[in-house]
N, C-alpha and C. Protein backbone atom coordinates (compact mmCIF):
# COMPACT_ATOMS: atom_id res chain seq x y z
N UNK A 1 111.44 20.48 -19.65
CA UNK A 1 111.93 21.44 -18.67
C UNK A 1 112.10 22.81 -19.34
N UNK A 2 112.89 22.44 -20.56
CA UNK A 2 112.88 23.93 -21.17
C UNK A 2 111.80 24.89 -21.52
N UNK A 3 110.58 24.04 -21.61
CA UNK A 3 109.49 24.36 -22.61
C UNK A 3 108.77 24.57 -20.96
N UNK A 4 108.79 24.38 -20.11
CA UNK A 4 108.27 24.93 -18.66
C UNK A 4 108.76 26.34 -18.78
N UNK A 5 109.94 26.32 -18.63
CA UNK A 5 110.68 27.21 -18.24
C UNK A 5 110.80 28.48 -19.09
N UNK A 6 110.23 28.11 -20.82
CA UNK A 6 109.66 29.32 -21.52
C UNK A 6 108.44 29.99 -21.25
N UNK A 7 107.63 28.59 -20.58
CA UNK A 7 106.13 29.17 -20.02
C UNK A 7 106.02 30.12 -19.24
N UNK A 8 107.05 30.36 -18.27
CA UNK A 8 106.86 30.71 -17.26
C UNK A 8 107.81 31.84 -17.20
N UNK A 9 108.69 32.25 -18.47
CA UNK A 9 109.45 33.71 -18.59
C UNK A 9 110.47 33.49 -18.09
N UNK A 10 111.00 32.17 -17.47
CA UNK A 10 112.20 32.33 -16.81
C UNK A 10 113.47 32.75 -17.64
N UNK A 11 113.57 32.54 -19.18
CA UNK A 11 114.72 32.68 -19.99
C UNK A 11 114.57 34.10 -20.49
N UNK A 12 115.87 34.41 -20.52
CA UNK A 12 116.06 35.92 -20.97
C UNK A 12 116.06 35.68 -22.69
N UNK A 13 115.99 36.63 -23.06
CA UNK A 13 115.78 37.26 -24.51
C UNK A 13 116.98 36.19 -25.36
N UNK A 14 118.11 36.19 -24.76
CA UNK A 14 118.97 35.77 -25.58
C UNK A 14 119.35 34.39 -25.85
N UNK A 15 118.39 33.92 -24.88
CA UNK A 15 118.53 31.95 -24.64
C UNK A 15 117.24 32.20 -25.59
N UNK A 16 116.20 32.87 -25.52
CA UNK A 16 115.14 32.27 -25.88
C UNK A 16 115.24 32.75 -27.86
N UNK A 17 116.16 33.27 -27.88
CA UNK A 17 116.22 33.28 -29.18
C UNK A 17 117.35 32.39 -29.75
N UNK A 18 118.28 31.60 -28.88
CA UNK A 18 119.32 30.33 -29.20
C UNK A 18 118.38 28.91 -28.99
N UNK A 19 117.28 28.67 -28.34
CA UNK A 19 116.26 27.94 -28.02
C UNK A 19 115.64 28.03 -29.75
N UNK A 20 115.21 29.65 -30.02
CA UNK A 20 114.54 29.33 -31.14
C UNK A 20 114.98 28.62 -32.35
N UNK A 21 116.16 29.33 -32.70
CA UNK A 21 116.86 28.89 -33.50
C UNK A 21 117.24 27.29 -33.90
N UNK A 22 117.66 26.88 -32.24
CA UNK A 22 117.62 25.37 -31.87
C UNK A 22 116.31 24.44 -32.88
N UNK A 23 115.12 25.36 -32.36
CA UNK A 23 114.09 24.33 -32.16
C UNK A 23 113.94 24.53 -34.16
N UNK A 24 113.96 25.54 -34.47
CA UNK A 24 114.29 25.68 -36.12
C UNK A 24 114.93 24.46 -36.66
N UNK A 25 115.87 24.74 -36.37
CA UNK A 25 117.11 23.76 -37.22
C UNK A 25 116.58 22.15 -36.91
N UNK A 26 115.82 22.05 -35.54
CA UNK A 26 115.58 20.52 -35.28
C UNK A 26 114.33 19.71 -36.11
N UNK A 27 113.56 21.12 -36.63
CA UNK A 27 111.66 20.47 -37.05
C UNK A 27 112.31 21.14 -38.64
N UNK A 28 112.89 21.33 -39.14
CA UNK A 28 113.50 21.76 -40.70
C UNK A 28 112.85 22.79 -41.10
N UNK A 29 113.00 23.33 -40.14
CA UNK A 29 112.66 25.13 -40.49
C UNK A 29 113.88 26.33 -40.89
N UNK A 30 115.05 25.23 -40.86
CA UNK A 30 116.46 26.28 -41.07
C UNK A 30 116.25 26.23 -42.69
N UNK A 31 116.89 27.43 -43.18
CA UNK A 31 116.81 27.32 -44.95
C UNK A 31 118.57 26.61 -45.46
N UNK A 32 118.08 26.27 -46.32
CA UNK A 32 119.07 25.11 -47.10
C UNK A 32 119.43 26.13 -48.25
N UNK A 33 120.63 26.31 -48.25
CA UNK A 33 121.40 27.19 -49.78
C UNK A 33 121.64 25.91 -50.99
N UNK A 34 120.85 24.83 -50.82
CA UNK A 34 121.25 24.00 -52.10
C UNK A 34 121.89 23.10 -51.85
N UNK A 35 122.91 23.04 -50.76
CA UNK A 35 124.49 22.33 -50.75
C UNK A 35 123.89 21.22 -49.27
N UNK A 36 122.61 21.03 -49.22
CA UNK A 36 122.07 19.69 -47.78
C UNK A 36 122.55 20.96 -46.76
N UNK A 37 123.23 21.93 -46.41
CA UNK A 37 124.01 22.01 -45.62
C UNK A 37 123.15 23.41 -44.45
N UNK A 38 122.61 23.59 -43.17
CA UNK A 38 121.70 24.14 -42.70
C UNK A 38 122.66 25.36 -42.23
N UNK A 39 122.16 26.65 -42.41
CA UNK A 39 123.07 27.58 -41.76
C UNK A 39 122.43 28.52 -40.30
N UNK A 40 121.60 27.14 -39.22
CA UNK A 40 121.17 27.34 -38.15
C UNK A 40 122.67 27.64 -37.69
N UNK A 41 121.90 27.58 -36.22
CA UNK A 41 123.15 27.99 -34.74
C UNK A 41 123.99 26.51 -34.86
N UNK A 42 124.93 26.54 -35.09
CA UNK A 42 125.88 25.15 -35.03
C UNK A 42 125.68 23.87 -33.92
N UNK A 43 125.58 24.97 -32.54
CA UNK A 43 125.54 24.72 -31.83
C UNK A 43 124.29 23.96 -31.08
N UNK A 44 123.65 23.07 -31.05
CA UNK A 44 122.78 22.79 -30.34
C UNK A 44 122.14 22.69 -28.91
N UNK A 45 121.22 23.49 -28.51
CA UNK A 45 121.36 23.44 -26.69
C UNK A 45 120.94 21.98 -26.57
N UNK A 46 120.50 20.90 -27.18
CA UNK A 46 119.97 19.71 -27.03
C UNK A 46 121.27 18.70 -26.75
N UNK A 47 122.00 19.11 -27.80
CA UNK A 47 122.70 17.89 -27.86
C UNK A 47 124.35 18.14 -26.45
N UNK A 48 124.31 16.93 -26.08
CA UNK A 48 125.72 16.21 -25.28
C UNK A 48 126.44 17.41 -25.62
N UNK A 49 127.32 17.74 -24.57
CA UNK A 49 128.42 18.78 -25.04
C UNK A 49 129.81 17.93 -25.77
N UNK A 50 129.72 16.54 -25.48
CA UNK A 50 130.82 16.34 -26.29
C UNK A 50 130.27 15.21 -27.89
N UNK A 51 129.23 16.19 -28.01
CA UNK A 51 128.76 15.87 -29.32
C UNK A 51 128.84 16.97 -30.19
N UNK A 52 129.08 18.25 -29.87
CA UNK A 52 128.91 19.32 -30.40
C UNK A 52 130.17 19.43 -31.35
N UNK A 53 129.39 20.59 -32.14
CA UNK A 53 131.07 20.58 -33.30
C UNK A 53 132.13 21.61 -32.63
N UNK A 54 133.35 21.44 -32.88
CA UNK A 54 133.88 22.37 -32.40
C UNK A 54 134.70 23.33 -33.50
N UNK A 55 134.43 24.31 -33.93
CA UNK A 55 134.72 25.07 -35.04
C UNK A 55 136.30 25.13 -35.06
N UNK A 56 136.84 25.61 -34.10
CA UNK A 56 138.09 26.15 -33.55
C UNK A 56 139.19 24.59 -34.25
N UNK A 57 138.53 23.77 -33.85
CA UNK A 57 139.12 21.94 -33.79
C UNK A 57 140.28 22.10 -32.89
N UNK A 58 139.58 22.77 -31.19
CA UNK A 58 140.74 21.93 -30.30
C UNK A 58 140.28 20.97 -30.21
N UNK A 59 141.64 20.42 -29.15
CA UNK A 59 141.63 19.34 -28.97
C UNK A 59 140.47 18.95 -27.62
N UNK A 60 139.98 17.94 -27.38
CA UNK A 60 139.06 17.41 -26.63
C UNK A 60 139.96 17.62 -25.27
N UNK A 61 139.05 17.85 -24.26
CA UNK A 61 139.44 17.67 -22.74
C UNK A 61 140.13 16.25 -22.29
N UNK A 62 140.98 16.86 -21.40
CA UNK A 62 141.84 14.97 -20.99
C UNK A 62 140.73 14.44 -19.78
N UNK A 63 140.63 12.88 -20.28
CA UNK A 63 139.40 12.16 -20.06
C UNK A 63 140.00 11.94 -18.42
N UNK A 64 138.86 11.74 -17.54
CA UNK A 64 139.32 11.52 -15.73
C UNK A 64 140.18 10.39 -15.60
N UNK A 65 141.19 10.30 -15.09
CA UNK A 65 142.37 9.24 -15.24
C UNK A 65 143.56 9.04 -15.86
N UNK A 66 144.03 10.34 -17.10
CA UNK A 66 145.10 10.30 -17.24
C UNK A 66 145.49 11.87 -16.83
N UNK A 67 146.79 11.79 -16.37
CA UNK A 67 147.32 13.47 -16.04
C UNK A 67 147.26 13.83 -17.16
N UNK A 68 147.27 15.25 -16.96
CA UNK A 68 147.63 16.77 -18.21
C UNK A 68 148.96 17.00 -17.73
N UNK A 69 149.16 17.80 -18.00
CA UNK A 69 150.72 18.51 -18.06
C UNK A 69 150.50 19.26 -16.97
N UNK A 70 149.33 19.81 -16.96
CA UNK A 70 148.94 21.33 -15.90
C UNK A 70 148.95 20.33 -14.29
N UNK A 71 147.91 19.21 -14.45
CA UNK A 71 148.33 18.46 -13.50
C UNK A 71 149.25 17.84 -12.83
N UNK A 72 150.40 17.53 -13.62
CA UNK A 72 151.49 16.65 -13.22
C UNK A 72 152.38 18.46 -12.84
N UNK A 73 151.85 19.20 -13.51
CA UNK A 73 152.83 20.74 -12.70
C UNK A 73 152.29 20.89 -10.99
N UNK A 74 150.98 20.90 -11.22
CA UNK A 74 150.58 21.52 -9.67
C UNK A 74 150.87 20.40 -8.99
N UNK A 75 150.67 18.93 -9.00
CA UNK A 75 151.42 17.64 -8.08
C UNK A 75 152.73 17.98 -7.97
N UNK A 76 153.49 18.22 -9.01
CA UNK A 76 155.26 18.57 -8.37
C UNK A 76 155.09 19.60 -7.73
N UNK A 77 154.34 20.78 -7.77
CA UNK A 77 154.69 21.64 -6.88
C UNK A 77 154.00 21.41 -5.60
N UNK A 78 153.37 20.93 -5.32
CA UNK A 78 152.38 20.41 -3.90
C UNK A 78 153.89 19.58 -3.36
N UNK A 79 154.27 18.27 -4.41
CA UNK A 79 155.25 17.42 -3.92
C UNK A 79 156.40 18.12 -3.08
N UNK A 80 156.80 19.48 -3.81
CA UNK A 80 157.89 20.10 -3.41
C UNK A 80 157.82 20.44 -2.28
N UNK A 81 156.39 21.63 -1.86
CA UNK A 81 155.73 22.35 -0.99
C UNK A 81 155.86 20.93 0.27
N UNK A 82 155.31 20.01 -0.11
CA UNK A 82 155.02 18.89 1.15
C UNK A 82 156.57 18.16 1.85
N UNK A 83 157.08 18.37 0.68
CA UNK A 83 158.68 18.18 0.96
C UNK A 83 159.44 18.51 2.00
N UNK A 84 159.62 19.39 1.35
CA UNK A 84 161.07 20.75 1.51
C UNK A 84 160.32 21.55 2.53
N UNK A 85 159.02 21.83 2.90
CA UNK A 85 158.50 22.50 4.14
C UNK A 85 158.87 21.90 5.44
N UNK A 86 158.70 20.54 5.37
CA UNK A 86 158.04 19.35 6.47
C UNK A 86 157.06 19.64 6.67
N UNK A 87 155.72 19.82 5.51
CA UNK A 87 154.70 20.62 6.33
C UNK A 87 153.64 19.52 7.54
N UNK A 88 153.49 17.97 7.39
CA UNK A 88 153.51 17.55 8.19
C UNK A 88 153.49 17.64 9.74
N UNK A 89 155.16 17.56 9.73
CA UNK A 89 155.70 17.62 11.34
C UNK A 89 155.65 19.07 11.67
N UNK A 90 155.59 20.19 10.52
CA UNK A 90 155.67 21.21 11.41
C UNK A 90 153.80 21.67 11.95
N UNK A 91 153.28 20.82 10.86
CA UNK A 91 151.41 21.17 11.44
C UNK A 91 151.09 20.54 12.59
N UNK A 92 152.02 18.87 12.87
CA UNK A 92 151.48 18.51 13.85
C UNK A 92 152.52 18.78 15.22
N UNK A 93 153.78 19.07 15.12
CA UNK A 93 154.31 19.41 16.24
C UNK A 93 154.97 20.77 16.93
N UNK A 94 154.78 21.73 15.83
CA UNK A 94 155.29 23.18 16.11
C UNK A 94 154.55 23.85 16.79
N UNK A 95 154.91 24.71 17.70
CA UNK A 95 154.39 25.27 18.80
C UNK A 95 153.46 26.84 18.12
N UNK A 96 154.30 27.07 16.98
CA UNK A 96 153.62 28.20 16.34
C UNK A 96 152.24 28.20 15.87
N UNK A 97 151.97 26.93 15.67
CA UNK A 97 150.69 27.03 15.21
C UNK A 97 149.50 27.08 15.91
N UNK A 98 148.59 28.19 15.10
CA UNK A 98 147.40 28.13 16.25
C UNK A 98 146.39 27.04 16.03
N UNK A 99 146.13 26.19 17.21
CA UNK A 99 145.58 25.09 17.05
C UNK A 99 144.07 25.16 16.91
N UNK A 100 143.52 26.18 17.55
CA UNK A 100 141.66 26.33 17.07
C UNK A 100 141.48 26.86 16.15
N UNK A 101 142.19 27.50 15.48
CA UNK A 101 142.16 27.98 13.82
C UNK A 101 142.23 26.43 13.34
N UNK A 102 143.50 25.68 13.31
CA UNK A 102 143.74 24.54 12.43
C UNK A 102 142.49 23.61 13.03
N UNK A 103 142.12 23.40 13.89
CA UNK A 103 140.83 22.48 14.22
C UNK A 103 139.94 22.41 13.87
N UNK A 104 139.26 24.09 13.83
CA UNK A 104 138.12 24.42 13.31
C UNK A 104 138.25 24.08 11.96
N UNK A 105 139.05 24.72 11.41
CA UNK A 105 139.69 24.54 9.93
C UNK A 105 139.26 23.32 8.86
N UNK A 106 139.88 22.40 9.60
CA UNK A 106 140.03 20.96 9.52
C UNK A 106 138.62 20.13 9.66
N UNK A 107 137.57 20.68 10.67
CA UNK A 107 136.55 20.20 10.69
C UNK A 107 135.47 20.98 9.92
N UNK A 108 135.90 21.94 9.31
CA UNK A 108 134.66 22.45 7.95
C UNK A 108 135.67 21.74 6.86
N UNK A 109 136.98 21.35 6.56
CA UNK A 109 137.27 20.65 4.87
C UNK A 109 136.50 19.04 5.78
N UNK A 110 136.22 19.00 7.00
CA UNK A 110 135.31 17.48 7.09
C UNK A 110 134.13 17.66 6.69
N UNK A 111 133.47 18.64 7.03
CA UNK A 111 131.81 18.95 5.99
C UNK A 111 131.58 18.64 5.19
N UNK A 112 132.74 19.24 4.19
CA UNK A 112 133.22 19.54 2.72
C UNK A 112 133.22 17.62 2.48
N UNK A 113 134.20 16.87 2.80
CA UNK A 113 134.40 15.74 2.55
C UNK A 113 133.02 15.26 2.38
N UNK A 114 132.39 15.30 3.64
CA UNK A 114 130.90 14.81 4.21
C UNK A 114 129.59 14.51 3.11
N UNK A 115 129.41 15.84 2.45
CA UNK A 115 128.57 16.22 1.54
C UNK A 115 129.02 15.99 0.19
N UNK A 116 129.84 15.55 0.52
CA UNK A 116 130.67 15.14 -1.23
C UNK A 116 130.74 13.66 -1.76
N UNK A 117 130.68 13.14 -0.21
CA UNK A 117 129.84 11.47 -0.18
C UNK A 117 129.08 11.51 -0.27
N UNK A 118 128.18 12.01 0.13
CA UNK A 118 126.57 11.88 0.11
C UNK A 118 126.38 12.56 -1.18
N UNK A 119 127.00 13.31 -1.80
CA UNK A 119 126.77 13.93 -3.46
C UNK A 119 127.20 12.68 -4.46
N UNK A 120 128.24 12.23 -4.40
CA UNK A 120 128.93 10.78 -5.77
C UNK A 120 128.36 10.11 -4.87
N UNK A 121 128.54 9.39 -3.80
CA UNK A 121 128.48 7.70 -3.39
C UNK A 121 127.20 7.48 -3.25
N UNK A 122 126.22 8.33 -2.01
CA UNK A 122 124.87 8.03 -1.75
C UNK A 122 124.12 8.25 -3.11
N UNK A 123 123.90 9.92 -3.72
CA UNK A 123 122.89 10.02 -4.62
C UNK A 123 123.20 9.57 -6.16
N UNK A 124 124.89 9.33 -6.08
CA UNK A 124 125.07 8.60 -7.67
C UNK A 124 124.98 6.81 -7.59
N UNK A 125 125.95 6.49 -6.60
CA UNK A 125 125.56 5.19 -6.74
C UNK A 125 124.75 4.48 -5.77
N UNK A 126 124.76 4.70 -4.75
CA UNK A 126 123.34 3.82 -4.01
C UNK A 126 122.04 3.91 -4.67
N UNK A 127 121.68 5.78 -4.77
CA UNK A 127 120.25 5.91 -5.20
C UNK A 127 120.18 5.80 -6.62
N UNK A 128 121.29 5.95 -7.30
CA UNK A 128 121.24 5.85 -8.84
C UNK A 128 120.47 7.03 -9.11
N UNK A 129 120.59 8.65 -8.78
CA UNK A 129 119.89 9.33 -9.41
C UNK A 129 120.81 9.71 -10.65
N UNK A 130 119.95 10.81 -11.37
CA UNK A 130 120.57 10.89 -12.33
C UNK A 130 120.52 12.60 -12.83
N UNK A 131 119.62 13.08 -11.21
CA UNK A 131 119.02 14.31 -11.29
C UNK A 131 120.57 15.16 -11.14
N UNK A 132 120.84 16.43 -11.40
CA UNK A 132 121.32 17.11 -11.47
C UNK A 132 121.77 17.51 -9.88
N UNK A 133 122.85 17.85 -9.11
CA UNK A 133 123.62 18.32 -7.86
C UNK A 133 122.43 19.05 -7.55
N UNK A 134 121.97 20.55 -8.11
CA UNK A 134 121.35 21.67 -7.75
C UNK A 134 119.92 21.42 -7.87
N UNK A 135 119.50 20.08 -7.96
CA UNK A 135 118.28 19.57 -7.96
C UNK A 135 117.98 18.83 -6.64
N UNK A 136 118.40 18.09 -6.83
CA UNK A 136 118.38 16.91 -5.78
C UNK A 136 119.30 17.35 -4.80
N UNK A 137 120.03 18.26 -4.05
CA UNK A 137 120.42 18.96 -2.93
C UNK A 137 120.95 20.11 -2.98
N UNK A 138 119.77 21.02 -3.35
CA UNK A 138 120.16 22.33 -3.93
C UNK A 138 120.98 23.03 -2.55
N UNK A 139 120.99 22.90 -1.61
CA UNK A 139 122.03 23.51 -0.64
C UNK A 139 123.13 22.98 -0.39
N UNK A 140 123.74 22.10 -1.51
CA UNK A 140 125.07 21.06 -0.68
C UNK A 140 126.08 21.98 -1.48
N UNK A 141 126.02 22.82 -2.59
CA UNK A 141 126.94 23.50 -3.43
C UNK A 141 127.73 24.88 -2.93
N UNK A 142 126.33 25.49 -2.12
CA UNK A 142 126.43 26.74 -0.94
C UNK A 142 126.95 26.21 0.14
N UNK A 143 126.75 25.65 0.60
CA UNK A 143 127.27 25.20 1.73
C UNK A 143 128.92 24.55 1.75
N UNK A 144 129.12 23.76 0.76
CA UNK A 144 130.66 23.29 0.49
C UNK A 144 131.41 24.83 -0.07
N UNK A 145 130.94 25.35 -0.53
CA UNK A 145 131.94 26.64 -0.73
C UNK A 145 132.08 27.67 0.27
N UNK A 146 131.03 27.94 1.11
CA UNK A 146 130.62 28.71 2.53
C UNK A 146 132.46 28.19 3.71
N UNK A 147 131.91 26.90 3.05
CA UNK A 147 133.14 26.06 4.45
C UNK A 147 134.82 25.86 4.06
N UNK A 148 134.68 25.68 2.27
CA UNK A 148 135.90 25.55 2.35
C UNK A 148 136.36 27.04 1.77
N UNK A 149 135.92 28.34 1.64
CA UNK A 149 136.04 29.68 2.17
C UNK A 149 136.52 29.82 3.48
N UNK A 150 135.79 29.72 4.29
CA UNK A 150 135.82 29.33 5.99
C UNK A 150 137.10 28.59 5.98
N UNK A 151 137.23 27.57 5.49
CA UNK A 151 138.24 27.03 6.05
C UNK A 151 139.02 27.43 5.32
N UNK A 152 139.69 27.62 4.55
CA UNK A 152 141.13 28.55 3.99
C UNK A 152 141.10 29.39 4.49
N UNK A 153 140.57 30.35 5.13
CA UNK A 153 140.88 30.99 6.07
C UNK A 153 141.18 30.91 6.92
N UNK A 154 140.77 30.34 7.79
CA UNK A 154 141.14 29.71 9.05
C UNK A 154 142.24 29.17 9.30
N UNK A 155 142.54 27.90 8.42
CA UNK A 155 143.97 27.24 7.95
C UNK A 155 144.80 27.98 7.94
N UNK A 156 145.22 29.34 7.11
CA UNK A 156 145.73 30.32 6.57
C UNK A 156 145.90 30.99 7.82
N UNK A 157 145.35 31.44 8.60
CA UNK A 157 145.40 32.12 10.22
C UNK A 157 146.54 31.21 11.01
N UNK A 158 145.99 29.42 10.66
CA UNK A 158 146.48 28.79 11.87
C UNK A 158 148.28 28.55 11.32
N UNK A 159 148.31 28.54 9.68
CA UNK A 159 149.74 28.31 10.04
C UNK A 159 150.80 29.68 9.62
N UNK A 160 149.94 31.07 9.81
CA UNK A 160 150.53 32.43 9.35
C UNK A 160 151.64 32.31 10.21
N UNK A 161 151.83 31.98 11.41
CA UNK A 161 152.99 32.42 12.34
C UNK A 161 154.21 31.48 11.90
N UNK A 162 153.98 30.41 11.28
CA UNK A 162 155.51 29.66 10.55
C UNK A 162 155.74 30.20 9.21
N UNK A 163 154.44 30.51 8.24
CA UNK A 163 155.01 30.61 7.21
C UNK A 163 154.77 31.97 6.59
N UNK A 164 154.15 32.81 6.73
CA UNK A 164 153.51 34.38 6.91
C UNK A 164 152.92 34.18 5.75
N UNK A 165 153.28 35.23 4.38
CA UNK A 165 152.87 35.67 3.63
C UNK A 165 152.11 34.22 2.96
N UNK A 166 153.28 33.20 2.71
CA UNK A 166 152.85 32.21 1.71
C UNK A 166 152.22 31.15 2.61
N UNK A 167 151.87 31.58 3.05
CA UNK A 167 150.83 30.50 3.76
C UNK A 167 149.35 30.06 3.01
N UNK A 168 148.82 31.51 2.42
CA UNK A 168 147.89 30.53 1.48
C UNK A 168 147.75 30.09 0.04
N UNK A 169 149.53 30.96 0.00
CA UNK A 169 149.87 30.16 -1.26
C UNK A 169 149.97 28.82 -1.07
N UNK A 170 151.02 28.23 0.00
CA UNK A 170 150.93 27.17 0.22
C UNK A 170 149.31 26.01 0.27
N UNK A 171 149.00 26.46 0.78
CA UNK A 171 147.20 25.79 1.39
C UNK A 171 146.65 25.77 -0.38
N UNK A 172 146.87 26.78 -1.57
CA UNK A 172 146.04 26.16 -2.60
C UNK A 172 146.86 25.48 -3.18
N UNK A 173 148.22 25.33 -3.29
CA UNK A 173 149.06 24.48 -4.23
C UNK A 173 148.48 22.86 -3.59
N UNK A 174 149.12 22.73 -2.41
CA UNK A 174 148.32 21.71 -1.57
C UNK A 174 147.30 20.93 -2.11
N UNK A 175 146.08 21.74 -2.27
CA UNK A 175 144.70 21.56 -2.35
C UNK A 175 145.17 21.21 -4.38
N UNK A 176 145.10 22.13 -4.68
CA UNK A 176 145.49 21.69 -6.22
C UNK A 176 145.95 20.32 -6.63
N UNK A 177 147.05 20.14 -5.66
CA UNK A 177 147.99 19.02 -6.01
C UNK A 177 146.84 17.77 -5.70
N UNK A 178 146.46 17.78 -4.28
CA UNK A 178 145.26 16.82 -3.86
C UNK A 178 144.72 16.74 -5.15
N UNK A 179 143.55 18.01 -5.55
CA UNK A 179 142.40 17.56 -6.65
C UNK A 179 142.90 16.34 -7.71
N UNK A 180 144.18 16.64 -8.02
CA UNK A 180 144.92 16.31 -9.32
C UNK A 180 144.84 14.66 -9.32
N UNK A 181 145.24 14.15 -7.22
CA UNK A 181 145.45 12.80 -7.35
C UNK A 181 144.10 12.56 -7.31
N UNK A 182 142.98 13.43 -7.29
CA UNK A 182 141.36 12.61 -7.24
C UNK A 182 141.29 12.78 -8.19
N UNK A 183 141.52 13.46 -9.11
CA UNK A 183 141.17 13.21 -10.61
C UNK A 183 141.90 11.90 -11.43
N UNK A 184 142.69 11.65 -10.71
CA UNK A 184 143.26 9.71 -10.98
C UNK A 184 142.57 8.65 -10.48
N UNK A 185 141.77 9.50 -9.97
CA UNK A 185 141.02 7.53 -9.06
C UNK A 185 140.12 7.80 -10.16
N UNK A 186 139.54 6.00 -10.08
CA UNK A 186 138.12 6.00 -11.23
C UNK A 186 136.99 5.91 -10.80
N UNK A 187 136.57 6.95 -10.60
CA UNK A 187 135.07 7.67 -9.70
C UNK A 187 134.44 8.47 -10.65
């Protein structure tokens, strides 16, 4: 793919000289000061990103299934927000809210849901691909951000008259807190 994609000029100057370097260090074209030790790009565009060295020596990313700290913050504050609002009873029974904002709303984060099955469940595990999101449904990425744009807005319209200003503060803590409990399931 890469070696297409040099054919054809698509890489700018500065990949195609981290490519070179790459392809140096891989066929033993990097020079050796004596010590085995190669003073190519460290970095390899080939290899796994969590094969790479990391100079700095942080620490590795927390693996899908246990909380971070940052996570277990934005869940208490969603917890609080879902709390101490009633946001519930006041979405489904307060008169303030505008209901074709929250409808519409509600049925683009269903899009969003929609295409996000058919992205993990259909093309990861039914079809077993292995192709890349922006390959194999290069419009499902535009389109899920188009809607849930669209819909924070909308949302944000439908419950401005209970909660004004923080209304879409509220709507991303929410959404935050959500991601946090999908980042606990084992998917």
């Amino acid at each position: 793919m890469t070696e297409r994609r040099r054919r054809a000029g698509d890489l700018d100057e500065s990949t195609e000289r981290l490519l070179q370097n790459d392809d140096d260090s891989n066929h033993g074209h990097s020079h050796s000061h004596g010590h085995g030790h190669s003073h190519a790009n460290p970095v390899s565009l080939r290899e796994p990103s969590h094969r790479r060295h990391d100079p700095l020596g942080a620490l590795p990313p927390a693996s899908p299934g246990h909380p971070t700290i940052e996570g277990v913050v934005w869940f208490g504050l969603a917890l609080l927000i879902y709390r101490f609002t009633n946001f519930p009873e006041v979405i489904m029974f307060d008169s303030r809210i505008r209901r074709s904002y929250l409808h519409f709303g509600l049925a683009l984060m269903g899009v969003n849901v929609l295409i996000s099955l058919y992205l993990v469940v259909y093309l990861r595990w039914i079809r077993k691909s292995q192709a890349a999101w922006e390959v194999e449904a290069p419009y499902a990425i535009p389109i899920i951000t188009a809607c849930g744009v669209l819909a924070a807005v909308l949302l944000s319209i439908a419950i401005w008259p209970v909660w004004g200003i923080l209304s879409p503060f509220f709507l991303f803590v929410l959404l935050m807190g959500l991601v946090v409990v999908l980042r606990l399931l084992p998917f």
